[in-house]
PDB file of N, CA and C in Angstrom:
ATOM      1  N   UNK A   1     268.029  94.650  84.723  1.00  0.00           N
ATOM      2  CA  UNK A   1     267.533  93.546  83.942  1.00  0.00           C
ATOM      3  C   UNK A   1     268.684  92.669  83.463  1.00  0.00           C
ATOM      4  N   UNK A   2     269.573  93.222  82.727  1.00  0.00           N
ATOM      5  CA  UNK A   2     271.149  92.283  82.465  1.00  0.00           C
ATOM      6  C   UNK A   2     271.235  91.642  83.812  1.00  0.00           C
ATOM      7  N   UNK A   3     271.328  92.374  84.992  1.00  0.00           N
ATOM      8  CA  UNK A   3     272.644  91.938  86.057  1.00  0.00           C
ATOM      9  C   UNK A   3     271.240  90.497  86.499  1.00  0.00           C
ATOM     10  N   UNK A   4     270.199  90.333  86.394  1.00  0.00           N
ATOM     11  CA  UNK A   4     269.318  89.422  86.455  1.00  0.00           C
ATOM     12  C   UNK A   4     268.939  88.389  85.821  1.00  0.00           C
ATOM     13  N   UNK A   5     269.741  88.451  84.493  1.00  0.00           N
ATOM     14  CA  UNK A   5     269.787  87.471  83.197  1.00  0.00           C
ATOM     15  C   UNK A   5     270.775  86.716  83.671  1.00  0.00           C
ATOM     16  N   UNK A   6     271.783  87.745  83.841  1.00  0.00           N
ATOM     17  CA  UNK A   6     273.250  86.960  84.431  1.00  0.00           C
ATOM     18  C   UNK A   6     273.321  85.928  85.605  1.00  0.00           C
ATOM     19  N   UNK A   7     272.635  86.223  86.603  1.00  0.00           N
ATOM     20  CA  UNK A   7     272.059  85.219  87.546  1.00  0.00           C
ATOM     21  C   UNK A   7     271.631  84.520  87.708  1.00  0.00           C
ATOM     22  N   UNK A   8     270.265  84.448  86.725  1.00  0.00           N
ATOM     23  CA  UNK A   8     269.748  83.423  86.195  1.00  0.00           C
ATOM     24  C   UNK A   8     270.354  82.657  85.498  1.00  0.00           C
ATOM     25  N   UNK A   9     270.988  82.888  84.390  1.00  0.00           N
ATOM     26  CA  UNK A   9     271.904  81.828  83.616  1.00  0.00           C
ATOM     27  C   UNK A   9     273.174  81.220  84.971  1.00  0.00           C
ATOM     28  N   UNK A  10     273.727  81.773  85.639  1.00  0.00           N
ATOM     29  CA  UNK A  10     274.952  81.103  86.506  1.00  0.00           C
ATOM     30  C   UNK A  10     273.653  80.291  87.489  1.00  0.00           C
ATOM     31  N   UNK A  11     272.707  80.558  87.571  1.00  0.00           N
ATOM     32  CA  UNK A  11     271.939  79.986  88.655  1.00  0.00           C
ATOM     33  C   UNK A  11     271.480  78.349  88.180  1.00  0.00           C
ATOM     34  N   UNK A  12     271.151  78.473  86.939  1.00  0.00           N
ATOM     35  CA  UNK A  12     270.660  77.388  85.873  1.00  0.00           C
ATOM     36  C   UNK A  12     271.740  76.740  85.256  1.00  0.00           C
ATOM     37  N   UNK A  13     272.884  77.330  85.180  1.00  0.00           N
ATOM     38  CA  UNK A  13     274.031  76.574  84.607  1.00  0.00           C
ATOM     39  C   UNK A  13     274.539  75.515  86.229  1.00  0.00           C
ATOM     40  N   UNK A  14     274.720  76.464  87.329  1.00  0.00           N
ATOM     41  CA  UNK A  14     275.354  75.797  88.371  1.00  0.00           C
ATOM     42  C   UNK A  14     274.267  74.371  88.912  1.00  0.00           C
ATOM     43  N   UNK A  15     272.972  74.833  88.603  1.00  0.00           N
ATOM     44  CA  UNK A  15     271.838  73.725  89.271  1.00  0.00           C
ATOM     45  C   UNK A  15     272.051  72.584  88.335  1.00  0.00           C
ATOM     46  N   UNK A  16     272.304  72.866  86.750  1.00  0.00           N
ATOM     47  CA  UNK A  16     272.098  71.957  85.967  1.00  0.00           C
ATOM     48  C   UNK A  16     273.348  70.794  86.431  1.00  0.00           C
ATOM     49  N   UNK A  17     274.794  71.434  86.208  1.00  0.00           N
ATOM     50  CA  UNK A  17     275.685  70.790  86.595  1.00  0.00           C
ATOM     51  C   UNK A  17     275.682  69.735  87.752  1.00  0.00           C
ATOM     52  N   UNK A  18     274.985  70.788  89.065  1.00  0.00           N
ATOM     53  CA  UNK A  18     275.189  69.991  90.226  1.00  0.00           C
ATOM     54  C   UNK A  18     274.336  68.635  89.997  1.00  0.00           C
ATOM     55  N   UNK A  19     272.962  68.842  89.399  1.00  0.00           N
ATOM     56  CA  UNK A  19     272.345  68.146  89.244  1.00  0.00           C
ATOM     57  C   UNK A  19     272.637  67.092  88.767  1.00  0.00           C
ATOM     58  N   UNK A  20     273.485  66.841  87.413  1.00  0.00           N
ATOM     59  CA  UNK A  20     273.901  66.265  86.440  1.00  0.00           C
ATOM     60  C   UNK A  20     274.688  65.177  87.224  1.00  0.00           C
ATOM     61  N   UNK A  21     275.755  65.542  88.154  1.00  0.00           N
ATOM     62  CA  UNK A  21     276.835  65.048  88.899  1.00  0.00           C
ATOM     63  C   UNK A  21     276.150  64.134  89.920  1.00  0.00           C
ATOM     64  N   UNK A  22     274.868  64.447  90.795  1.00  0.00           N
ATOM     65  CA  UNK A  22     274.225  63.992  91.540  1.00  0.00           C
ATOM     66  C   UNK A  22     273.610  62.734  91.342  1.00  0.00           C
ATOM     67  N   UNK A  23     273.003  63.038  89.881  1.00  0.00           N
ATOM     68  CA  UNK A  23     272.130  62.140  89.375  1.00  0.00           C
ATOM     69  C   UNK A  23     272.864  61.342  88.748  1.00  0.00           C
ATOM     70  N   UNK A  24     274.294  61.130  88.333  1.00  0.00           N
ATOM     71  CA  UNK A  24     274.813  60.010  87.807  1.00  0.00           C
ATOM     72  C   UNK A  24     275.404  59.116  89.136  1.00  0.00           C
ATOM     73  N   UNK A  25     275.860  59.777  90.345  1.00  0.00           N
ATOM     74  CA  UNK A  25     276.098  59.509  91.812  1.00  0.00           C
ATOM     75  C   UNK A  25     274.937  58.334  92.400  1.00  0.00           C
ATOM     76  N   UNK A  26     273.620  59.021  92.175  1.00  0.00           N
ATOM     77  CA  UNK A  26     272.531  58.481  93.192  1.00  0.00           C
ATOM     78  C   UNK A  26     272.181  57.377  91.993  1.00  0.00           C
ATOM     79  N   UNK A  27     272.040  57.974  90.834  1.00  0.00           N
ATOM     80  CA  UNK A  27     270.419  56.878  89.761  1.00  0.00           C
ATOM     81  C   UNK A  27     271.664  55.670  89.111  1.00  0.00           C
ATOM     82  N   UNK A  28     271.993  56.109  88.682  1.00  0.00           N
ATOM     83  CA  UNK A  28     273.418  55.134  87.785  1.00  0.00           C
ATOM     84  C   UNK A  28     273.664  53.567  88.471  1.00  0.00           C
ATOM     85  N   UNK A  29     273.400  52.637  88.122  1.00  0.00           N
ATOM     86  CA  UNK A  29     274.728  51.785  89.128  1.00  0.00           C
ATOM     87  C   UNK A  29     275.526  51.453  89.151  1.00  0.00           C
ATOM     88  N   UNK A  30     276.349  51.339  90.104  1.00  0.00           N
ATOM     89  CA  UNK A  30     278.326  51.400  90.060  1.00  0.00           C
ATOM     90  C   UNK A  30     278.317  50.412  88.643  1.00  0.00           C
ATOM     91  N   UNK A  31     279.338  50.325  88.358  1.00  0.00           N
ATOM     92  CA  UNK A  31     280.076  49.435  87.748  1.00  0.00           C
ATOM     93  C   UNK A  31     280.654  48.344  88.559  1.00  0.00           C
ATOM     94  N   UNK A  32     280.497  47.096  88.232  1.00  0.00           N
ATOM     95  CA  UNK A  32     280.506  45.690  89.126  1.00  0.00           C
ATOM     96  C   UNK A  32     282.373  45.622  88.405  1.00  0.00           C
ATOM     97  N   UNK A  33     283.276  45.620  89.260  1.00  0.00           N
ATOM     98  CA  UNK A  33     284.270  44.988  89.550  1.00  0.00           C
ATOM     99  C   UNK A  33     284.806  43.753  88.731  1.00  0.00           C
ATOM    100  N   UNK A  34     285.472  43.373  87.608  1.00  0.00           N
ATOM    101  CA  UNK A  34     285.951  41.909  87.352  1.00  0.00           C
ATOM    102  C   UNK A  34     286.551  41.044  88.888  1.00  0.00           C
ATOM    103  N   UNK A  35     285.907  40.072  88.956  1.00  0.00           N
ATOM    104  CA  UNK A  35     286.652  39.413  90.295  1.00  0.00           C
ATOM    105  C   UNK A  35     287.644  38.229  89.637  1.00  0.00           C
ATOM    106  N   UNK A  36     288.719  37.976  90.480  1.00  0.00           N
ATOM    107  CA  UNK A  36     289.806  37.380  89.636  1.00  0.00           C
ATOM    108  C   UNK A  36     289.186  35.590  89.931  1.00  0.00           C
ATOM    109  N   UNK A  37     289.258  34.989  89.184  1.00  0.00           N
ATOM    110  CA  UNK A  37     288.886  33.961  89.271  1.00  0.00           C
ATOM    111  C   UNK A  37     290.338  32.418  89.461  1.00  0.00           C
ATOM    112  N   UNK A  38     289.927  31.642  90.832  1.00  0.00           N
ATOM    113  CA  UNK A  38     291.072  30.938  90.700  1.00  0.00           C
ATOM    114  C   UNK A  38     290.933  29.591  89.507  1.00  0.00           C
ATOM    115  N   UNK A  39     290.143  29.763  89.420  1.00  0.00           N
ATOM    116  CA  UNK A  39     289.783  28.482  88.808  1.00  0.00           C
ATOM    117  C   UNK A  39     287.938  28.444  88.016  1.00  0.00           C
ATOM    118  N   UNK A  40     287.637  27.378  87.553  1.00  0.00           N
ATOM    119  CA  UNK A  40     286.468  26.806  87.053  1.00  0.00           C
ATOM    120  C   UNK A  40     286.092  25.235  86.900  1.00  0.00           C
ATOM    121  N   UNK A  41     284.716  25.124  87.180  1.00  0.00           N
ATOM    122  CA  UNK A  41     284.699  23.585  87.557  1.00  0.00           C
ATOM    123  C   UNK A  41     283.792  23.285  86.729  1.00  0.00           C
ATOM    124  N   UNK A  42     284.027  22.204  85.999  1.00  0.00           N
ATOM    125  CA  UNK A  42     282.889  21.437  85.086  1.00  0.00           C
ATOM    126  C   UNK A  42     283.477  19.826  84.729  1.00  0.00           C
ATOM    127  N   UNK A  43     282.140  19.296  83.995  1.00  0.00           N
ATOM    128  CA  UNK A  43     282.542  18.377  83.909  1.00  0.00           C
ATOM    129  C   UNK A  43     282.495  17.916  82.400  1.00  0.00           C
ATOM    130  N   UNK A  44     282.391  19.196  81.737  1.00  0.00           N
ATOM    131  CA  UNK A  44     282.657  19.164  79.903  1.00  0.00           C
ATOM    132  C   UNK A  44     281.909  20.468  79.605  1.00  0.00           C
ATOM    133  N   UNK A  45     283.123  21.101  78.507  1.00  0.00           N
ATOM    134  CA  UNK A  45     283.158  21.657  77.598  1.00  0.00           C
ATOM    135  C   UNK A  45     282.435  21.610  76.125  1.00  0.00           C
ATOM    136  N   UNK A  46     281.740  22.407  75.243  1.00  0.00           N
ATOM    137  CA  UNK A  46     281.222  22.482  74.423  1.00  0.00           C
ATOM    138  C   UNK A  46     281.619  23.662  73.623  1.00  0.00           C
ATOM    139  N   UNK A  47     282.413  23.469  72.605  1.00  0.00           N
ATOM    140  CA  UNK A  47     281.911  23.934  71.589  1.00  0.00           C
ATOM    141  C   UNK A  47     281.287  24.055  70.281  1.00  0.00           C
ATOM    142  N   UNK A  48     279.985  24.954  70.145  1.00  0.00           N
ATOM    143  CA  UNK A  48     278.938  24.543  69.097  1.00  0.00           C
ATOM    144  C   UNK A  48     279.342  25.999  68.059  1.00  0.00           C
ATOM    145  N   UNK A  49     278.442  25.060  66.906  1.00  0.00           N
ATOM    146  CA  UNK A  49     278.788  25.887  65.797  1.00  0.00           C
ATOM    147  C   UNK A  49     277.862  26.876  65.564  1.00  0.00           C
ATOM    148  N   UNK A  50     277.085  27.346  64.670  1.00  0.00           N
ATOM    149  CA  UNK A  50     276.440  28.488  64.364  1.00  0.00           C
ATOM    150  C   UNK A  50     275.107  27.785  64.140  1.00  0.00           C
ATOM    151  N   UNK A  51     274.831  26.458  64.276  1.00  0.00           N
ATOM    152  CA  UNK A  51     273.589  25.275  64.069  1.00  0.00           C
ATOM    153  C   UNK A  51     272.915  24.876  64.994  1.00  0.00           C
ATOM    154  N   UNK A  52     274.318  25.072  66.432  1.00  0.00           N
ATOM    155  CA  UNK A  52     273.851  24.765  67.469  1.00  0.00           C
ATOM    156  C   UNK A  52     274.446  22.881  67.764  1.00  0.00           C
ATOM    157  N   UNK A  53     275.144  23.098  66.658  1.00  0.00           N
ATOM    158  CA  UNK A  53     275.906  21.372  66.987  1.00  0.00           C
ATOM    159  C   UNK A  53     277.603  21.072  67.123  1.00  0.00           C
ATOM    160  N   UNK A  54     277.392  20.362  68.224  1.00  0.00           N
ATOM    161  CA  UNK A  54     278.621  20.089  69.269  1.00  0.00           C
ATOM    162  C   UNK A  54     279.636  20.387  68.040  1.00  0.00           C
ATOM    163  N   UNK A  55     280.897  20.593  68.052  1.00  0.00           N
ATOM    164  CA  UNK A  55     281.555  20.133  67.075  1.00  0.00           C
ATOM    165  C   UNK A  55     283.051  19.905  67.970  1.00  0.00           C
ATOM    166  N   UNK A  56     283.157  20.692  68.884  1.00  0.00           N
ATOM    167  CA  UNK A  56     284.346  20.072  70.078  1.00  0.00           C
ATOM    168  C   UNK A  56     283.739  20.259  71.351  1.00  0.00           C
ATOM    169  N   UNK A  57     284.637  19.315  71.964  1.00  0.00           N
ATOM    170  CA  UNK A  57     284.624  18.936  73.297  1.00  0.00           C
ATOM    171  C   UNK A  57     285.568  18.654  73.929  1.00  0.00           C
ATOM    172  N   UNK A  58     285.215  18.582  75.778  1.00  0.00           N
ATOM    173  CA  UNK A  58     286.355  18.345  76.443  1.00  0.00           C
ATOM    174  C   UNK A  58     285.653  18.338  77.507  1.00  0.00           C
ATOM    175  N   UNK A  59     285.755  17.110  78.026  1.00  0.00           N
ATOM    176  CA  UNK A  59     285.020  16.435  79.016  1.00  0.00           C
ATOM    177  C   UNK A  59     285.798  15.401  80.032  1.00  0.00           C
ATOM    178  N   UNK A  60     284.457  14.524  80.737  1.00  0.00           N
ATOM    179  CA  UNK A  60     284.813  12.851  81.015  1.00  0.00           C
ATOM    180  C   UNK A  60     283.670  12.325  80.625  1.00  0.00           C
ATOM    181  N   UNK A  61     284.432  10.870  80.818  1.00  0.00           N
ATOM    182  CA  UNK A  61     283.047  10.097  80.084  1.00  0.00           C
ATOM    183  C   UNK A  61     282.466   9.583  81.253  1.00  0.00           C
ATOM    184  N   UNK A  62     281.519   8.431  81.084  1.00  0.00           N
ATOM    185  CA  UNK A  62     281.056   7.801  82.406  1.00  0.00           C
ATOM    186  C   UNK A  62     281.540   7.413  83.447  1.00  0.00           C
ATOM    187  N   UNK A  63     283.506   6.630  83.066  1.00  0.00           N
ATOM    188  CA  UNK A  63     284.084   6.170  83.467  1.00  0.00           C
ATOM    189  C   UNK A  63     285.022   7.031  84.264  1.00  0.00           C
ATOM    190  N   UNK A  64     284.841   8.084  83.983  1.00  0.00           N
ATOM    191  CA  UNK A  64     285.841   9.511  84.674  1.00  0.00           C
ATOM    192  C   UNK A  64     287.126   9.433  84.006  1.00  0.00           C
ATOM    193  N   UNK A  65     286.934   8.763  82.769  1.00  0.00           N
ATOM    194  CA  UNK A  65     287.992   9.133  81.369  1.00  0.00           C
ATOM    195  C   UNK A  65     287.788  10.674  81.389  1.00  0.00           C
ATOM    196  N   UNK A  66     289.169  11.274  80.929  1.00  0.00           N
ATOM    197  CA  UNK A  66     289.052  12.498  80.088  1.00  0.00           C
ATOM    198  C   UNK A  66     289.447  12.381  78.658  1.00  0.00           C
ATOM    199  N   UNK A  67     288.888  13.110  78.057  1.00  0.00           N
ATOM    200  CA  UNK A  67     288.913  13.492  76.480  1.00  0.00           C
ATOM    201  C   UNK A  67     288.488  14.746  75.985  1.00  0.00           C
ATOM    202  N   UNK A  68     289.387  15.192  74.658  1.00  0.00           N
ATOM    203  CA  UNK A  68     289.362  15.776  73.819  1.00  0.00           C
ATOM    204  C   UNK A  68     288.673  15.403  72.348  1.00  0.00           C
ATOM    205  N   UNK A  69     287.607  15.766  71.928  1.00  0.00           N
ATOM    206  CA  UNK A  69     286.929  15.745  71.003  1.00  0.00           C
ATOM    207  C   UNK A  69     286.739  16.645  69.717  1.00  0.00           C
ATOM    208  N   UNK A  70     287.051  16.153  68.333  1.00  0.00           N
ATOM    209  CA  UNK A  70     286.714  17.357  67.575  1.00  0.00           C
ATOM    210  C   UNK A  70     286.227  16.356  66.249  1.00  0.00           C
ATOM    211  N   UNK A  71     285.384  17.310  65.983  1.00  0.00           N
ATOM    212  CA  UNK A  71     284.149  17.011  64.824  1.00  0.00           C
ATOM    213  C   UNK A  71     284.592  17.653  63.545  1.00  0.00           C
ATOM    214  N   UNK A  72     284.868  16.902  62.181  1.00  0.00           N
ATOM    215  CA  UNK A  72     284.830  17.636  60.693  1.00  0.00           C
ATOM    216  C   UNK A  72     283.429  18.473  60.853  1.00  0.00           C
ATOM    217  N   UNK A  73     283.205  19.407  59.796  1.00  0.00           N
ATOM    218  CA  UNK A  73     282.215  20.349  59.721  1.00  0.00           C
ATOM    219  C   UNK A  73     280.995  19.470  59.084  1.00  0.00           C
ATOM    220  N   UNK A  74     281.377  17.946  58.592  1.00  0.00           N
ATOM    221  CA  UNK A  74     280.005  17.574  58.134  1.00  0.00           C
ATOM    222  C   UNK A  74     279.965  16.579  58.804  1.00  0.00           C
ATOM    223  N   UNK A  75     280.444  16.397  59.984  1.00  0.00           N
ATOM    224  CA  UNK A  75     280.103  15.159  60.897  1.00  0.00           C
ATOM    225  C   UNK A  75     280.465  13.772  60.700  1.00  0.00           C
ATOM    226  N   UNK A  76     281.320  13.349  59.453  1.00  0.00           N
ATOM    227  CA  UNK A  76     281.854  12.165  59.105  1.00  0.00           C
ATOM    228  C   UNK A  76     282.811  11.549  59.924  1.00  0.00           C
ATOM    229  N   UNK A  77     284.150  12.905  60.705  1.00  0.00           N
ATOM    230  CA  UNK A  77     285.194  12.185  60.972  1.00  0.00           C
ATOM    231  C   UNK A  77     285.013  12.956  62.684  1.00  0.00           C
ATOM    232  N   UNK A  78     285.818  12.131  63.367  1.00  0.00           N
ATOM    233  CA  UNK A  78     285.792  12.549  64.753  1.00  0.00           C
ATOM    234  C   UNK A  78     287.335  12.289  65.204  1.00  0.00           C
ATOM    235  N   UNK A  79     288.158  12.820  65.220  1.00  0.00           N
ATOM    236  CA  UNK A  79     289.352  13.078  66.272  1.00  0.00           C
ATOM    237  C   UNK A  79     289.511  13.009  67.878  1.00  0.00           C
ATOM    238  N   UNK A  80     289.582  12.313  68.252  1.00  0.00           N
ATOM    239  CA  UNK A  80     289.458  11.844  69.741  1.00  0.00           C
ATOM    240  C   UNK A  80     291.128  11.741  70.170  1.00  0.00           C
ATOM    241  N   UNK A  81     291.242  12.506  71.509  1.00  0.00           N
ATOM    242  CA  UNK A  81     292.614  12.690  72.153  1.00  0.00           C
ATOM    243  C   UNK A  81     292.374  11.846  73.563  1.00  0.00           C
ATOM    244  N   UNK A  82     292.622  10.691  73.843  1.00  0.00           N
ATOM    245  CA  UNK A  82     292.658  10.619  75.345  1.00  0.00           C
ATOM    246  C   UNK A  82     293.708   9.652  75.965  1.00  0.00           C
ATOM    247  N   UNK A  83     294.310  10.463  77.059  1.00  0.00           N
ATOM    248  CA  UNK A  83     295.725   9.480  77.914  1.00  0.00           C
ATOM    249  C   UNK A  83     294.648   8.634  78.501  1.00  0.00           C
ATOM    250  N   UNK A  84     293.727   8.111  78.943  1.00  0.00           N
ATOM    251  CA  UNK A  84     293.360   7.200  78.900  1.00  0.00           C
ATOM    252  C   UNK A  84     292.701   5.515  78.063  1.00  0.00           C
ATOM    253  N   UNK A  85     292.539   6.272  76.883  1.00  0.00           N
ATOM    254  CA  UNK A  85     292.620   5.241  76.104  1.00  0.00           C
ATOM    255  C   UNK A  85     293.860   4.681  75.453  1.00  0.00           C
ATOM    256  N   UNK A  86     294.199   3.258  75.519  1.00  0.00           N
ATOM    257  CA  UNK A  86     295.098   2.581  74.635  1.00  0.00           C
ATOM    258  C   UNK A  86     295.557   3.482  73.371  1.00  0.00           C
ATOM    259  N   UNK A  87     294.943   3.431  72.570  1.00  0.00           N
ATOM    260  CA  UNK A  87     295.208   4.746  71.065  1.00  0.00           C
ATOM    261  C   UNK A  87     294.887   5.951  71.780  1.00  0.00           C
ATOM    262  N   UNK A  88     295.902   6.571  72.138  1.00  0.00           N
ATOM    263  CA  UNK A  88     296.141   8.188  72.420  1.00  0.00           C
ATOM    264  C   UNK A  88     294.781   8.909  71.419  1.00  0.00           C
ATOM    265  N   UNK A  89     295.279   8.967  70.419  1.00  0.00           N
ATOM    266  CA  UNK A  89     295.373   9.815  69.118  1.00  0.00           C
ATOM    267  C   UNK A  89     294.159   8.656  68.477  1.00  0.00           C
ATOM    268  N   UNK A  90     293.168   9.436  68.011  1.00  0.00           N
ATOM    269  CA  UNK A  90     292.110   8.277  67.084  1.00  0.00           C
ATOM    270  C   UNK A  90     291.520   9.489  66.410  1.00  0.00           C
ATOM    271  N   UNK A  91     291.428   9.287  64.689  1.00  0.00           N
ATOM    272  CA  UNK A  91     290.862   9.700  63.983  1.00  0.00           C
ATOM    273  C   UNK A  91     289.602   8.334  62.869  1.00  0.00           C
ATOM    274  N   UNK A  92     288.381   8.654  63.613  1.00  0.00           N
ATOM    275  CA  UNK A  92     287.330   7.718  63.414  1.00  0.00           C
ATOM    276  C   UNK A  92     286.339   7.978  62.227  1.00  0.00           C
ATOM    277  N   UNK A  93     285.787   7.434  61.490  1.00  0.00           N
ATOM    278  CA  UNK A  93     284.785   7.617  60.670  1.00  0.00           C
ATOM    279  C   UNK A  93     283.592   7.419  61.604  1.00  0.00           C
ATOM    280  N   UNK A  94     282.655   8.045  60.406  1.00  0.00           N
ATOM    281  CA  UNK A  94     281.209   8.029  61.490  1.00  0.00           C
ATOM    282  C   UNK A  94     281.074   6.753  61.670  1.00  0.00           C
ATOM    283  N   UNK A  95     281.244   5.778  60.863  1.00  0.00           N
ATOM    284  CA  UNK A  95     280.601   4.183  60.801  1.00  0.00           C
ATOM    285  C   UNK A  95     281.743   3.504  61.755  1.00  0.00           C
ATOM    286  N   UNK A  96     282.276   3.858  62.643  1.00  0.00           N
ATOM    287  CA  UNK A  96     283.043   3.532  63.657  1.00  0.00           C
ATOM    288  C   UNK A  96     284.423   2.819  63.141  1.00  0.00           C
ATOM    289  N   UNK A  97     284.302   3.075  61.971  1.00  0.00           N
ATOM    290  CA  UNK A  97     286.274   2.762  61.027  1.00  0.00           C
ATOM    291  C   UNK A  97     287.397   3.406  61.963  1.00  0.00           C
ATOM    292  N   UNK A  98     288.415   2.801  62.401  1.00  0.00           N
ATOM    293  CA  UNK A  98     289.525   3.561  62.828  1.00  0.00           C
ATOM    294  C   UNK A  98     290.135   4.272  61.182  1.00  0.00           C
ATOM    295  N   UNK A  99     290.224   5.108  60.974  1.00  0.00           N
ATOM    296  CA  UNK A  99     291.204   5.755  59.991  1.00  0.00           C
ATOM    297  C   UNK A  99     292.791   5.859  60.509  1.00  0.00           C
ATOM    298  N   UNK A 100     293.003   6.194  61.405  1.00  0.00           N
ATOM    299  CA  UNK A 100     294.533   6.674  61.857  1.00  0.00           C
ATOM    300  C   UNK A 100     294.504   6.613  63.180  1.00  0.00           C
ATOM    301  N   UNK A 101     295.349   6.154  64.085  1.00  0.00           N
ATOM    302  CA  UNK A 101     295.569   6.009  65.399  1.00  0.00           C
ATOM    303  C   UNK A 101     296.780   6.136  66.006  1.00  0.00           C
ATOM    304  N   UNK A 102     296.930   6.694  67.288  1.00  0.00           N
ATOM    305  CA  UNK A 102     298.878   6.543  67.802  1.00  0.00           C
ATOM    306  C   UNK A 102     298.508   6.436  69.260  1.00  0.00           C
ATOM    307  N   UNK A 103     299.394   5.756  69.932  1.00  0.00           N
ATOM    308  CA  UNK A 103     300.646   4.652  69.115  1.00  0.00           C
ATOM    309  C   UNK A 103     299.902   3.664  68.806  1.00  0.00           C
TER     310      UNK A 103
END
């Protein structure tokens, strides 16, 4: 009766194991690979706040200008970066005021 307990347990320990090993093999699915990426293509950037509103950017415009965009947290002032515009550097009020500009 022992030498039959004993068998049973190595019999149930070895099935469980094999099993265990099998079933993460067959049911599981692999793990997907990071693929290295050369690059990314768009034609603007967004980042939104916790509201769901733009507050930077980085885009083109209609004209296939590029720009850099950034928004105060209450939407008054706008910071605009672009080598295509005359004023590099523009810090704007909402009511379309230049505040500060370069060069």
């Amino acid at each position: 009766m022992h030498k039959q307990m004993i068998v049973l347990c190595a019999t149930a320990f070895l099935g469980g194991t094999v099993g265990g090993v099998l079933s993460t093999q067959l049911l599981l699915p692999r793990p997907v690979e990071a693929q290295k990426l050369n690059g990314m293509n768009a034609e603007e950037f967004l980042l939104l706040d916790t509201k769901g509103k733009a507050r930077a950017g980085l885009g083109l415009d209609a004209n296939g200008e590029v720009g850099l965009v950034l928004k105060s947290k209450d939407g008054n002032r706008t910071l605009t970066l672009s080598p295509d515009d005359p004023s590099v550097i523009k810090l704007v009020e909402r009511g379309g005021q230049i505040l500060w500009k370069a060069p």
